[in-house]
Protein backbone atom coordinates (compact mmCIF):
# COMPACT_ATOMS: atom_id res chain seq x y z
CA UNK A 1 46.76 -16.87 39.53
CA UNK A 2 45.48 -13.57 40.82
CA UNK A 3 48.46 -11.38 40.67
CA UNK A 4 48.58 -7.35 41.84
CA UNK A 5 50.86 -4.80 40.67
CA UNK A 6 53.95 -5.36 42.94
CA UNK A 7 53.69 -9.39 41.72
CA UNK A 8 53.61 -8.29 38.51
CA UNK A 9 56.88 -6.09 39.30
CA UNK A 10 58.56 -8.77 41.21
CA UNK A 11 58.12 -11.59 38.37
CA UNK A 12 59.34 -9.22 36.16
CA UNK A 13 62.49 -8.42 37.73
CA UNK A 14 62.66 -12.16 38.14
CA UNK A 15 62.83 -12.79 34.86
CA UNK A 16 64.85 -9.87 33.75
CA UNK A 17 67.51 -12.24 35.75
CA UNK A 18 66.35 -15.55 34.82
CA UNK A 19 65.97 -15.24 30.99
CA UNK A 20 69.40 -14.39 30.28
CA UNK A 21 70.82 -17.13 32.65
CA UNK A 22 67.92 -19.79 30.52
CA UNK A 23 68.97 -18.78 26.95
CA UNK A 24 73.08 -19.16 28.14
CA UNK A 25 71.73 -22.63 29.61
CA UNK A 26 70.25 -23.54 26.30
CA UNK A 27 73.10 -22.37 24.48
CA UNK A 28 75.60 -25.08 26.55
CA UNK A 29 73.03 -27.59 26.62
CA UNK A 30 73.01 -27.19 22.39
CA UNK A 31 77.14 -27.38 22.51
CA UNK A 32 76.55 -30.32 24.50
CA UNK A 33 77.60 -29.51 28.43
CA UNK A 34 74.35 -31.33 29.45
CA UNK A 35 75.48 -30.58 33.15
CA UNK A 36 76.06 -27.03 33.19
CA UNK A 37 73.56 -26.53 31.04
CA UNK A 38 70.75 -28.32 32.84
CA UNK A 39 72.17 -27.23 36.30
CA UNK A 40 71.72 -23.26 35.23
CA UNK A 41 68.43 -24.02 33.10
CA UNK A 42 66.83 -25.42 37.35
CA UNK A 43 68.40 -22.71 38.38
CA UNK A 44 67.00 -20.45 36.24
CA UNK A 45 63.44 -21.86 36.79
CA UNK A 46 64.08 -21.61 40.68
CA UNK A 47 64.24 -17.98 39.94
CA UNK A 48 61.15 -17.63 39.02
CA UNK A 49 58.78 -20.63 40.45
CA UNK A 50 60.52 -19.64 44.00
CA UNK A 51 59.20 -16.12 44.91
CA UNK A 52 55.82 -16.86 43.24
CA UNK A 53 54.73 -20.13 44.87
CA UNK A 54 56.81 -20.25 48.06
CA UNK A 55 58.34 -17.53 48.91
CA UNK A 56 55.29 -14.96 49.27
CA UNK A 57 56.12 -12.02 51.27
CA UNK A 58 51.96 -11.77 51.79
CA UNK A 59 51.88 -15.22 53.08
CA UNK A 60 54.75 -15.15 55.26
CA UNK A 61 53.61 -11.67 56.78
CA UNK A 62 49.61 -13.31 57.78
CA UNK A 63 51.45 -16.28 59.14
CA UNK A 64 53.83 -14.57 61.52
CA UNK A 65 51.47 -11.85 62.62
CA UNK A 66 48.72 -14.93 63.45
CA UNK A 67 50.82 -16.53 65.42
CA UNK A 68 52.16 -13.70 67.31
CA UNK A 69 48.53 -12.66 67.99
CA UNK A 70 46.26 -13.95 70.93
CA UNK A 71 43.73 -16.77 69.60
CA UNK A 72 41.12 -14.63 70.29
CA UNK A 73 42.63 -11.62 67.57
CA UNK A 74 43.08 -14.30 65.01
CA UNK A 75 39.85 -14.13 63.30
CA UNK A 76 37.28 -16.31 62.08
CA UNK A 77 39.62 -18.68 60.60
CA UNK A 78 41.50 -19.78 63.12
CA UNK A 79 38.37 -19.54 65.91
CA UNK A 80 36.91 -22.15 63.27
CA UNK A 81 40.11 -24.56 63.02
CA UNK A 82 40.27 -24.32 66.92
CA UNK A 83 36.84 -25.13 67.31
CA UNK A 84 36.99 -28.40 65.14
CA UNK A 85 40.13 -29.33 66.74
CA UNK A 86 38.43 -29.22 70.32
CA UNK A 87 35.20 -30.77 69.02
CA UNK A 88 35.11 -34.77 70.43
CA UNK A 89 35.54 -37.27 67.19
CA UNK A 90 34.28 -40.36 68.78
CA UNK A 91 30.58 -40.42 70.35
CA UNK A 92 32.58 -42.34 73.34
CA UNK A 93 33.65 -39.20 74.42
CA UNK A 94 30.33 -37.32 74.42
């Protein structure tokens, strides 16, 4: 994972959030709340796993400015996909 400085900032505010919220879920899973304690320790994971994998402002950003684009602003990407899509799969329909 190639991460830049403001990833590096937002997993660390992440887990200024999610560590404390882990060790508390530890601590009740230890005094034997299994629930609570393995409902806060997901939630505490989500905290972090969330904004890195699926939630990436980067990502989001390319995808709604390509489709707000014309196909022919796109780029080479998406000239490419469209191109294959088009192309005729079966020799029947040369």
């Amino acid at each position: 994972m190639n991460l830049g400085l403001t990833d590096m900032i937002g997993l660390a505010a992440s887990l200024v959030f999610a560590l404390p919220l882990a060790n508390y879920a530890v601590i009740r899973l230890f005094a034997g709340e299994v629930a609570l304690g393995a409902g806060l320790l997901v939630v505490a994971v989500a905290m972090v796993v969330l904004p890195q994998y699926f939630l990436d402002p980067g990502r989001i950003l390319r995808g709604l400015i390509s489709g707000l684009l014309p196909r022919q602003l796109r780029g080479e990407d998406a000239a490419e996909a469209d191109a294959t899509d088009s192309a005729p799969t079966d020799a029947s329909e040369k």
